[in-house]
Protein backbone atom coordinates (compact mmCIF):
# COMPACT_ATOMS: atom_id res chain seq x y z
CA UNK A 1 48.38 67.25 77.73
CA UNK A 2 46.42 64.37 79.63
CA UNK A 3 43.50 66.17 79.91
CA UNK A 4 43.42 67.72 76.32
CA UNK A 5 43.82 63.92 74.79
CA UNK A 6 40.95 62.91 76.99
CA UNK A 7 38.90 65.80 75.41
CA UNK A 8 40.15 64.60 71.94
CA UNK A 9 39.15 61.23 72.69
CA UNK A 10 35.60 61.96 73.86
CA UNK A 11 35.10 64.13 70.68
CA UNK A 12 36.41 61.57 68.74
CA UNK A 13 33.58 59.10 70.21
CA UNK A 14 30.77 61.54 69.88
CA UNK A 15 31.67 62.26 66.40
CA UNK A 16 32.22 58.58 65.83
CA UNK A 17 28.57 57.95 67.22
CA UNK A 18 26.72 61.17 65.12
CA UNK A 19 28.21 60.03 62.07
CA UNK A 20 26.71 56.03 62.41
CA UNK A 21 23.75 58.03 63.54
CA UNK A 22 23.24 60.02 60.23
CA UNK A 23 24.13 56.92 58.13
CA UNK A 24 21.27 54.58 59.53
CA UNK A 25 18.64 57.77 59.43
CA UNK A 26 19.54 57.98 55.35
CA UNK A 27 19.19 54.13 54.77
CA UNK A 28 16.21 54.01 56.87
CA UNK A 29 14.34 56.94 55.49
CA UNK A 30 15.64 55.44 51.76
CA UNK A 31 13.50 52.21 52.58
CA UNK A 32 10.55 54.07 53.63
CA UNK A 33 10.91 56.28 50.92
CA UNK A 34 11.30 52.73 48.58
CA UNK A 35 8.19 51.36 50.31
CA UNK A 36 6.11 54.70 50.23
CA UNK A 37 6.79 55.04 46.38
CA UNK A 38 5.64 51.69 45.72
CA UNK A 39 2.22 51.82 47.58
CA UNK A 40 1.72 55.73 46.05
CA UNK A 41 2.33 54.09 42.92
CA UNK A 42 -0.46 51.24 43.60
CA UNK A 43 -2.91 53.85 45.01
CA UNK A 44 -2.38 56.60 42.75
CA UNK A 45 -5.25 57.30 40.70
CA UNK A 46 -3.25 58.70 37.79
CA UNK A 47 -1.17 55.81 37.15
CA UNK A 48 -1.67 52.05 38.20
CA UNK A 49 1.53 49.93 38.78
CA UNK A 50 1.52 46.89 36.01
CA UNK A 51 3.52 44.16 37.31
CA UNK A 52 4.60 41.64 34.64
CA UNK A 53 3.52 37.83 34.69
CA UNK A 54 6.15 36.79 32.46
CA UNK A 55 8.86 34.10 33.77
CA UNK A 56 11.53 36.76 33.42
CA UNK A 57 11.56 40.60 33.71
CA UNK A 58 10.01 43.22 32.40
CA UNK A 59 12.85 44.21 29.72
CA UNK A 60 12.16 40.53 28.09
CA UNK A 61 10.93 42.30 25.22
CA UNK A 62 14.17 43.92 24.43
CA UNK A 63 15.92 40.66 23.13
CA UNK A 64 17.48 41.59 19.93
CA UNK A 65 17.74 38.29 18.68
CA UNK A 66 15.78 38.65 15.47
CA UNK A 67 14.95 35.37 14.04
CA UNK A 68 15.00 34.17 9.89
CA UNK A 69 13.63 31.79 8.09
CA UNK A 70 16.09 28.78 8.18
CA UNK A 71 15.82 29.51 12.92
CA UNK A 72 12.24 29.21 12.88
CA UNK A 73 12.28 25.84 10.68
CA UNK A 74 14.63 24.31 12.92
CA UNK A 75 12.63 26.09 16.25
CA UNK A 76 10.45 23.82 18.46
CA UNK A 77 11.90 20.04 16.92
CA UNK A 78 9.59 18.79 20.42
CA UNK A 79 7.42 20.23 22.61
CA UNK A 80 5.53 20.17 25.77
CA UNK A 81 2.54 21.21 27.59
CA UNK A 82 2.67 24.96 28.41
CA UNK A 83 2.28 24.73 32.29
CA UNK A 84 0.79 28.28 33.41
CA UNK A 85 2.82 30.55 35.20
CA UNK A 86 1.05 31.77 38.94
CA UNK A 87 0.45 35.56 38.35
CA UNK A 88 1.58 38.33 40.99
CA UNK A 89 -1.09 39.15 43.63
CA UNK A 90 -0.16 43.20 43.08
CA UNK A 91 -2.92 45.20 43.56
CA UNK A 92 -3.82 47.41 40.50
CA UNK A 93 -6.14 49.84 40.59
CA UNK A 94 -9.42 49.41 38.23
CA UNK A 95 -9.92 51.66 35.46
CA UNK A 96 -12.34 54.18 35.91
CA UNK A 97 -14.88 55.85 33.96
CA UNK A 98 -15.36 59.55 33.47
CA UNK A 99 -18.22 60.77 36.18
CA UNK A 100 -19.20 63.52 33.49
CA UNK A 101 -19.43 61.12 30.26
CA UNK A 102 -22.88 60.80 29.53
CA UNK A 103 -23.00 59.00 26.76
CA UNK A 104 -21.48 55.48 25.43
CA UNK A 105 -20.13 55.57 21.84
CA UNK A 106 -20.08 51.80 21.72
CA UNK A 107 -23.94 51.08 22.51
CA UNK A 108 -26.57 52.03 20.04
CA UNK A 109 -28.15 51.10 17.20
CA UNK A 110 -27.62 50.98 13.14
CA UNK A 111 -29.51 53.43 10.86
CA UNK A 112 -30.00 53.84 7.34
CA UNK A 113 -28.81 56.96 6.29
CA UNK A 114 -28.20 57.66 2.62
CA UNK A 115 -27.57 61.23 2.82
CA UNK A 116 -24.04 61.10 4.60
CA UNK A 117 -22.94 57.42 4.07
CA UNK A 118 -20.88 55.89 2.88
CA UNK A 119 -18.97 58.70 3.43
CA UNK A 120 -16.58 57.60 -0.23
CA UNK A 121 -16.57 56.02 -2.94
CA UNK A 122 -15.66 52.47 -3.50
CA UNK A 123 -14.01 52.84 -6.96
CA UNK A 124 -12.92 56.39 -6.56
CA UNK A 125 -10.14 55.36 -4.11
CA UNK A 126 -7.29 54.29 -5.97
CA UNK A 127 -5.69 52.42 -2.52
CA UNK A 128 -8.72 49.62 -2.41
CA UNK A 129 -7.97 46.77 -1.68
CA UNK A 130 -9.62 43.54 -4.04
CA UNK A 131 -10.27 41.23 -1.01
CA UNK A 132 -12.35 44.50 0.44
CA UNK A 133 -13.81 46.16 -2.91
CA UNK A 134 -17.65 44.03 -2.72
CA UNK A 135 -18.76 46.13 -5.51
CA UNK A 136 -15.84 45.58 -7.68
CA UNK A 137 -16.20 42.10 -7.32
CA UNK A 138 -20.17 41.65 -8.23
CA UNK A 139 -21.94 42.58 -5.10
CA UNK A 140 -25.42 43.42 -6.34
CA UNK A 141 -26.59 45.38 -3.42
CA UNK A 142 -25.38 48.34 -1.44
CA UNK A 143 -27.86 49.37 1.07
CA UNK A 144 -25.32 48.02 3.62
CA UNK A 145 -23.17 51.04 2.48
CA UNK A 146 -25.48 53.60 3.89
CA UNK A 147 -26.15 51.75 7.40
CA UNK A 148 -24.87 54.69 10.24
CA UNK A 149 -24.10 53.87 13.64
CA UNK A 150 -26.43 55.62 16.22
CA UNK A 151 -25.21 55.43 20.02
CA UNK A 152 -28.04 55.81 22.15
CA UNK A 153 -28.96 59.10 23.94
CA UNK A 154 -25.85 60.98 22.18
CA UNK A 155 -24.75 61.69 18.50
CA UNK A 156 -21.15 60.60 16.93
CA UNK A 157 -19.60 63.70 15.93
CA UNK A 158 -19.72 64.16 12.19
CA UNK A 159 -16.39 62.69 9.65
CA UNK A 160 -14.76 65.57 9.05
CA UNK A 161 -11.82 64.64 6.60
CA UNK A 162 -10.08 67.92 6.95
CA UNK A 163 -10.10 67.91 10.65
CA UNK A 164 -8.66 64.39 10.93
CA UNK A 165 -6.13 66.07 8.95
CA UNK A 166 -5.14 68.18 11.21
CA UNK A 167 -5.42 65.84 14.02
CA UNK A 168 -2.50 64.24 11.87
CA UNK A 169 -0.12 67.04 11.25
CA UNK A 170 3.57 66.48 11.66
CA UNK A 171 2.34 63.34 12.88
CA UNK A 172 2.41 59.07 12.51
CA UNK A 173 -0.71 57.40 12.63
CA UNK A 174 -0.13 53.67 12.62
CA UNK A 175 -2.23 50.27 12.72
CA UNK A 176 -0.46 47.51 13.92
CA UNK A 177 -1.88 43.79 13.64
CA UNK A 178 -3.33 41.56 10.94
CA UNK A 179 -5.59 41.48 8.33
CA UNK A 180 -8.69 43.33 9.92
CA UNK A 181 -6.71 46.12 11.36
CA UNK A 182 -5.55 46.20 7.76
CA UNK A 183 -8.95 46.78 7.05
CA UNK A 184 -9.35 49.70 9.16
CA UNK A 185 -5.95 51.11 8.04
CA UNK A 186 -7.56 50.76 3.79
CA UNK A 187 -10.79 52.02 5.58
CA UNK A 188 -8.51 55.39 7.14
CA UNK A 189 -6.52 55.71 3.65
CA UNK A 190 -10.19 55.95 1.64
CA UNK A 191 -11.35 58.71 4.26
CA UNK A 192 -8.50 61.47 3.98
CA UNK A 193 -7.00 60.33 0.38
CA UNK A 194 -9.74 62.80 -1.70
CA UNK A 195 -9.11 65.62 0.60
CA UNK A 196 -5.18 65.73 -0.37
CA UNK A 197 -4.61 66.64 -4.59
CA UNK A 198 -2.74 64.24 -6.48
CA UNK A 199 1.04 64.76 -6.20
CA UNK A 200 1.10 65.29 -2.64
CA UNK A 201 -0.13 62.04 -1.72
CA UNK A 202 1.64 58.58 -2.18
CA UNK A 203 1.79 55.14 -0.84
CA UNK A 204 4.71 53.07 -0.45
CA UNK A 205 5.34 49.57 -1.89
CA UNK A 206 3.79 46.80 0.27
CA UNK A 207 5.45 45.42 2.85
CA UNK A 208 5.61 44.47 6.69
CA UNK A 209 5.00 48.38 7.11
CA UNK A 210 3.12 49.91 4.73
CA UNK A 211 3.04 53.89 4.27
CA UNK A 212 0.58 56.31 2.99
CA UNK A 213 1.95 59.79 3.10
CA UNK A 214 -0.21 63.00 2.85
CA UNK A 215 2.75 65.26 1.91
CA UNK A 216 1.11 68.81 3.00
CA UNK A 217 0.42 68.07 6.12
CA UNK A 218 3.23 66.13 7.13
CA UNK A 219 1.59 62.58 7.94
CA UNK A 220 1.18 60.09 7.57
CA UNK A 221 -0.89 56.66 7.66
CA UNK A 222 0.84 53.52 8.21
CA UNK A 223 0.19 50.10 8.50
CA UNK A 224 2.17 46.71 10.23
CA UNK A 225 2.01 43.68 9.94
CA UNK A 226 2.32 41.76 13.58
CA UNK A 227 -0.99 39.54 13.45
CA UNK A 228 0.33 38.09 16.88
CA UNK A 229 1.72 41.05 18.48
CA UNK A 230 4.60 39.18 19.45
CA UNK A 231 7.10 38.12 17.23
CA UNK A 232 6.70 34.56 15.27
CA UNK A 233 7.03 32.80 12.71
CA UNK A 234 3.93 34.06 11.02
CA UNK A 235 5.10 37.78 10.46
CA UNK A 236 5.63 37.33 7.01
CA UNK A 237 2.45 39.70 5.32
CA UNK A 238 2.32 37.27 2.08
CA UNK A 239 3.89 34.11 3.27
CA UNK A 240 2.57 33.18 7.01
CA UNK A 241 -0.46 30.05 6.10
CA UNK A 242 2.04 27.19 8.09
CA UNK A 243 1.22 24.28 9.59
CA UNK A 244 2.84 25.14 12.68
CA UNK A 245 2.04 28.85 14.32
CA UNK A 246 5.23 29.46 16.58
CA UNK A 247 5.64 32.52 18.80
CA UNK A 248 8.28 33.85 20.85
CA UNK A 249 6.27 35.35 23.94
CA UNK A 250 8.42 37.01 25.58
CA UNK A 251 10.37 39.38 22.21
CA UNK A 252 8.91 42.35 20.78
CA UNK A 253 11.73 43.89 19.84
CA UNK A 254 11.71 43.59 15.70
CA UNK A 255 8.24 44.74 15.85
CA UNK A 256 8.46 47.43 18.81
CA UNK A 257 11.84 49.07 17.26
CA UNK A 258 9.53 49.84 14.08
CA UNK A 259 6.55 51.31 15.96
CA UNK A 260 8.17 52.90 19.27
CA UNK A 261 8.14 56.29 17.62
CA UNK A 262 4.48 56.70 16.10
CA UNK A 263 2.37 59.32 17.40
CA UNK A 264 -0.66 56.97 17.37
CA UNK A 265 -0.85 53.64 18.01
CA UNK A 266 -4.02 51.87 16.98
CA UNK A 267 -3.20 47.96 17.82
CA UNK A 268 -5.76 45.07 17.32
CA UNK A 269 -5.23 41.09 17.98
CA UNK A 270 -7.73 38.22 18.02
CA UNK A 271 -8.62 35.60 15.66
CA UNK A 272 -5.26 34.68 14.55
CA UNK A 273 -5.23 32.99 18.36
CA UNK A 274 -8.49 31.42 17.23
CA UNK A 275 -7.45 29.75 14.01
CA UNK A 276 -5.78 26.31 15.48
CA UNK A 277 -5.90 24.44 18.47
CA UNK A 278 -2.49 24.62 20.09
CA UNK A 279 0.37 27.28 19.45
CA UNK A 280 3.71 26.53 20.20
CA UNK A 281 6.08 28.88 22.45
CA UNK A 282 9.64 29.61 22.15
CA UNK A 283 10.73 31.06 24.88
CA UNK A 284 14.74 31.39 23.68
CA UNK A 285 15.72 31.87 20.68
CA UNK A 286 17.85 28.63 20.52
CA UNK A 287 15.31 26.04 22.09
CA UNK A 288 14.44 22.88 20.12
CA UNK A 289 12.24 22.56 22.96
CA UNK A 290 9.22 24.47 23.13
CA UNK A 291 5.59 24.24 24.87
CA UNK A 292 2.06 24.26 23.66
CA UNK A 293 -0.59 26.40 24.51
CA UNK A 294 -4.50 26.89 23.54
CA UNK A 295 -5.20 30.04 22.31
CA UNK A 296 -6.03 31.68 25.02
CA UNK A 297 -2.75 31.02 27.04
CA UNK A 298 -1.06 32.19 24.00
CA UNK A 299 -2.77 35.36 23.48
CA UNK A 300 -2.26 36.17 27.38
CA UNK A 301 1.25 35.62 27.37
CA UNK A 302 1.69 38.17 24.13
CA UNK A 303 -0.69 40.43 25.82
CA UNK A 304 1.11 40.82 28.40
CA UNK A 305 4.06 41.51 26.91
CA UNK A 306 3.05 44.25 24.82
CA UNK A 307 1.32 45.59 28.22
CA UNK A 308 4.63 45.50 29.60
CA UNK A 309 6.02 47.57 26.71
CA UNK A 310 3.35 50.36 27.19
CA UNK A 311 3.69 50.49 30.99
CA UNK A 312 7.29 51.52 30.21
CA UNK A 313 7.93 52.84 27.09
CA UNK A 314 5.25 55.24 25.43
CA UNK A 315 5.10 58.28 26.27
CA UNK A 316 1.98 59.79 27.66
CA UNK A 317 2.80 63.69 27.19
CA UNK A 318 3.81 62.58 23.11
CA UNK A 319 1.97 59.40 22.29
CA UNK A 320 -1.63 58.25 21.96
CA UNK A 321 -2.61 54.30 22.55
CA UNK A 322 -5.91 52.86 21.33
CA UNK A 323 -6.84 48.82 21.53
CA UNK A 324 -9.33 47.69 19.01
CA UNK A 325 -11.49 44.95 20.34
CA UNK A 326 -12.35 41.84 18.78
CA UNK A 327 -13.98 42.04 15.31
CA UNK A 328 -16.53 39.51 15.48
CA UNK A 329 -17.44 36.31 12.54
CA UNK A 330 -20.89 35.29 11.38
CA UNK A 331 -19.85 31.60 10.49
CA UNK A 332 -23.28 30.28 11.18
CA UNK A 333 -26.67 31.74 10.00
CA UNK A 334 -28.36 29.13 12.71
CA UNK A 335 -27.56 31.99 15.35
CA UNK A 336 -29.45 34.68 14.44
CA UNK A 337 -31.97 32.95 11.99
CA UNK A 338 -32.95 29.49 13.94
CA UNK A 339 -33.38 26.66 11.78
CA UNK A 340 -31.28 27.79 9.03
CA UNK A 341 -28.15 26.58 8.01
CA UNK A 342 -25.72 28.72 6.16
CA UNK A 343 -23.75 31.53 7.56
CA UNK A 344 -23.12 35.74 5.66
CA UNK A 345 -23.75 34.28 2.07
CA UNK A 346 -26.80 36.67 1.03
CA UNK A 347 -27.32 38.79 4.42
CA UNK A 348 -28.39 41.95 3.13
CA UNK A 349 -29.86 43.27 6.67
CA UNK A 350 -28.40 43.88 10.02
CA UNK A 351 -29.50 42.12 13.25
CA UNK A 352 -32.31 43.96 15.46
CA UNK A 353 -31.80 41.73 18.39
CA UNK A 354 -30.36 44.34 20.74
CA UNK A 355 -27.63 42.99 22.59
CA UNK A 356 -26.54 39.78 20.02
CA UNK A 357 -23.85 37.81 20.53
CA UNK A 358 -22.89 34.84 18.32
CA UNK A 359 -20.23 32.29 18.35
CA UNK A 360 -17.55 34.54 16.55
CA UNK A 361 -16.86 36.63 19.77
CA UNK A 362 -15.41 34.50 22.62
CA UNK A 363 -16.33 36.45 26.24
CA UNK A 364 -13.35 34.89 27.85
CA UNK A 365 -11.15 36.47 25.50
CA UNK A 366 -13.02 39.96 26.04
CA UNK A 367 -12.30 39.51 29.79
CA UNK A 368 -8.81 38.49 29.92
CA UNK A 369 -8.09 41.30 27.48
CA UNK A 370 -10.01 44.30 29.67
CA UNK A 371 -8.32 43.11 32.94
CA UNK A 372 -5.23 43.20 31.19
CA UNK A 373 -6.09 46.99 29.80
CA UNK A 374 -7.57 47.65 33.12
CA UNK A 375 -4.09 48.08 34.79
CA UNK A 376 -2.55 49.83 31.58
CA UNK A 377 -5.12 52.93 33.12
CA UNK A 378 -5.47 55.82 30.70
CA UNK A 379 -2.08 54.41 28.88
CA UNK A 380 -4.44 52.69 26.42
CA UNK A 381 -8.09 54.04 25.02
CA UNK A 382 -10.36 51.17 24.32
CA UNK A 383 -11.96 51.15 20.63
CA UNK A 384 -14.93 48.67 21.30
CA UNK A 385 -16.12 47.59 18.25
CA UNK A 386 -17.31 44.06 19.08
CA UNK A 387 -21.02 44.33 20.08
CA UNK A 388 -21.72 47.02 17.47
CA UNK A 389 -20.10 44.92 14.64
CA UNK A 390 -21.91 42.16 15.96
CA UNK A 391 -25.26 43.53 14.59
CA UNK A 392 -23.63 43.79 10.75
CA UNK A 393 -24.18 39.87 9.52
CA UNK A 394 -24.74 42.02 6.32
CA UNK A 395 -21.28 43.54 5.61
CA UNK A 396 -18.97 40.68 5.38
CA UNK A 397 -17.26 40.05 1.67
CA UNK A 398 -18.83 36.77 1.48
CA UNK A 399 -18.41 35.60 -2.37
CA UNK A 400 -17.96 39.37 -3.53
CA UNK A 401 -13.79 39.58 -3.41
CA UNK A 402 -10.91 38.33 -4.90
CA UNK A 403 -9.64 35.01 -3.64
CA UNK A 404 -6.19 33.66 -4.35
CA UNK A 405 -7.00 30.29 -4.14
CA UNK A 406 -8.75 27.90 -6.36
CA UNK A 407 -12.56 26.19 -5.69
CA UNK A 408 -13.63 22.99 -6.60
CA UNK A 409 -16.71 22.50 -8.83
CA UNK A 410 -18.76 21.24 -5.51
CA UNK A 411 -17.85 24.64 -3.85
CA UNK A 412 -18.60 26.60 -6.41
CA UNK A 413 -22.15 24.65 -6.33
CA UNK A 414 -22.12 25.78 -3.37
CA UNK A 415 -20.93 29.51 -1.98
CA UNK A 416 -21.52 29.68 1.86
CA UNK A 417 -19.03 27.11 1.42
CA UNK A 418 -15.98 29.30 0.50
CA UNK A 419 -17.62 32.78 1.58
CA UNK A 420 -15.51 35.40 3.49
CA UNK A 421 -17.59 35.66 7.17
CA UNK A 422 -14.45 37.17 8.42
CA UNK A 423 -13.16 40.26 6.61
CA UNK A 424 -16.07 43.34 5.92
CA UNK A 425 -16.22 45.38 2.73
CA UNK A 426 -15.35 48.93 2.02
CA UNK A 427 -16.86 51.53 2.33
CA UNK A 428 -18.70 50.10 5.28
CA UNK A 429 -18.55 48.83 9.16
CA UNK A 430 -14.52 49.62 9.27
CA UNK A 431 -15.34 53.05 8.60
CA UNK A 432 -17.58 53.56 11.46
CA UNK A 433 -14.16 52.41 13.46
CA UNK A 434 -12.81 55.28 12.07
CA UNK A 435 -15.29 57.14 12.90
CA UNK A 436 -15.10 56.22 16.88
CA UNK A 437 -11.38 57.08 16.48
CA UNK A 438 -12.07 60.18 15.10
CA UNK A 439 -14.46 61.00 18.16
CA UNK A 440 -12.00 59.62 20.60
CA UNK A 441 -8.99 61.38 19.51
């Protein structure tokens, strides 16, 4: 009996010890398995880690607080200086290019090419927009129409309404951002809306989202308005001129909820960060106290939130991601045209100089937004419009558009005074964003 508890015992201790054994081998290989996964993910070359540089994590986005019109006039009552927040020191892996692409879309020059452009007809689409429809509105020339863009040592592959079409079945194609991706969305609607018969197309009443549906094939074309990406109190489409521009910088969840389940993404953002000198933040949704930030603060911060929300939410295997870069202004003639002072009023050419760059396109912008899509890796396909658009001093609005608000006699006297060097007429350079898309997708 002695000698069999003895036994007992001793198995008792060596099962005692194999079991503490086993336990520290599955936490230890857990950690390394923790710490492996984190540095594959770093040094993967299909996917970079994106680490977030907001103050909290990287579900911020998801607040539901959703904020009306009587929150945001009692938001931000003071404010102070936005004090920048140290970024992480992760690694993240450049984005690289394709060893086998030849050819960049984005560098060339701009034709004149009658035969296929414009590739519609101002007055034969029904969805034009007056602040875009030049010809409408008195412009006497139209050469700018017919202007093609030519990358060098390659070709653009030919518009092919039909096929875009197709591209689009059973699918949602949406533009997300302000006025100029607007633009581009009119621009999109023109293309396809002769190739589908009347009574299976239609467009939906405007609003913050704006539909076009092509009924046969299942698709279709959407546009919404989020000029800041984040949400503020600008996201109004009709009512968002205020003296105050307020974001929250850290919420996209009104705006995200609405375009979480299109098939394409096109998103744009730029001059609305331009158009003051300080934007206020609002970090929770029941502050009084909020901070001020220059433009380009502000811009980072709601970049990097809607980074955030691609790094974890869209789908690669389902979704498609493109980032329009900035569209560029010709406020001042003096750039291309020494000596002169005016700005688009009566540019009827494009700009030869190869490799322009004027005021209207800010290079620290273009840099903080391509390290930013750097780390988003193939999540997000670059549209780089800026340096071609550059060239097309020509195919702004200027006078020829409908404006909403009333000129004095002395601007009337005087058009470069009130003339539209922002916005570009239809058909024209917004098309040949299309046509990139079209190529890219």
């Amino acid at each position: 009996m002695l000698k069999w508890s003895k036994r007992r015992a001793h198995k008792f201790i060596y099962l005692a010890f194999l079991l503490l054994f086993i336990l520290y081998s599955l936490l230890s290989n857990q950690n390394t398995s923790i710490i492996h996964g984190r540095m594959s993910e770093e040094d993967s070359t299909t996917g970079a880690s994106f680490t977030t540089f907001l103050p909290t994590n990287s579900s911020a986005y998801k607040s539901t607080r959703i904020l009306g019109d009587s929150d945001w006039a009692k938001a931000c009552g003071s404010s102070r200086s936005y004090k920048r927040r140290r970024r992480s020191s992760a690694r993240h892996r450049r984005r690289k290019g394709n060893p086998k692409e030849e050819c960049d879309l984005f560098s060339g020059i701009w034709v004149y090419d009658n035969l296929t452009h414009p590739l519609y007809d101002e007055g034969g689409c029904p969805y034009m927009s007056d602040q875009l429809a030049c010809t409408k509105h008195g412009r006497p020339d139209v050469e700018y129409q017919s202007l093609r863009w030519q990358p060098h040592g390659c070709n653009l592959k030919r518009w092919n309404g039909r096929e875009m079409l197709e591209k689009l079945r059973d699918k949602r194609l949406m533009f997300v951002g302000d006025s100029l991706n607007r633009g581009q969305w009119i621009s999109m609607v023109c293309l396809l809306q002769s190739m589908i018969p009347n009574g299976k197309k239609s467009m939906s009443p405007n609003a913050p989202l704006t539909i076009f549906t092509a009924e046969e094939y299942n698709a279709t074309v959407e546009f919404y308005w989020a000029p800041l990406i984040v949400e503020s109190n600008s996201d109004d489409p009709v009512n968002h001129r205020l003296d105050d521009r307020i974001i929250r910088p850290n919420s996209l969840f009104k705006h995200a909820s609405l375009w979480k389940n299109a098939d394409i993404l096109v998103f744009n953002s730029y001059l609305w960060w331009r158009s003051g000198p300080m934007i206020k933040l609002l970090w929770n949704a029941d502050d009084e106290m909020c901070e001020e930030a220059d433009g380009l603060d502000a811009m980072t911060l709601a970049m990097e939130t809607w980074a955030d929300w691609v790094a974890s939410s869209v789908d690669r295997m389902r979704q498609r991601v493109f980032f329009v870069t900035m569209s560029p202004t010709h406020l001042w003639s003096r750039e291309w045209n020494p000596g002169s002072e005016g700005n688009c009023f009566e540019e009827k050419t494009s700009i030869n100089i190869e490799g322009y760059w004027g005021s209207g396109s800010d290079p620290n912008t273009m840099q903080m937004v391509r390290s930013i899509l750097d780390r988003l890796d193939s999540k997000v396909t670059v549209i780089n419009i800026t340096q071609l658009s550059e060239y097309r001093k020509d195919g702004h609005p200027s006078i020829y558009r409908k404006f909403w608000e009333t000129f004095s006699p002395q601007q009337l006297a005087n058009p470069s005074t009130y003339s539209d060097c922002i916005h570009w007429c239809l058909p024209g350079v917004p098309d040949v964003w299309n046509e990139l898309l079209f190529n890219l997708l």
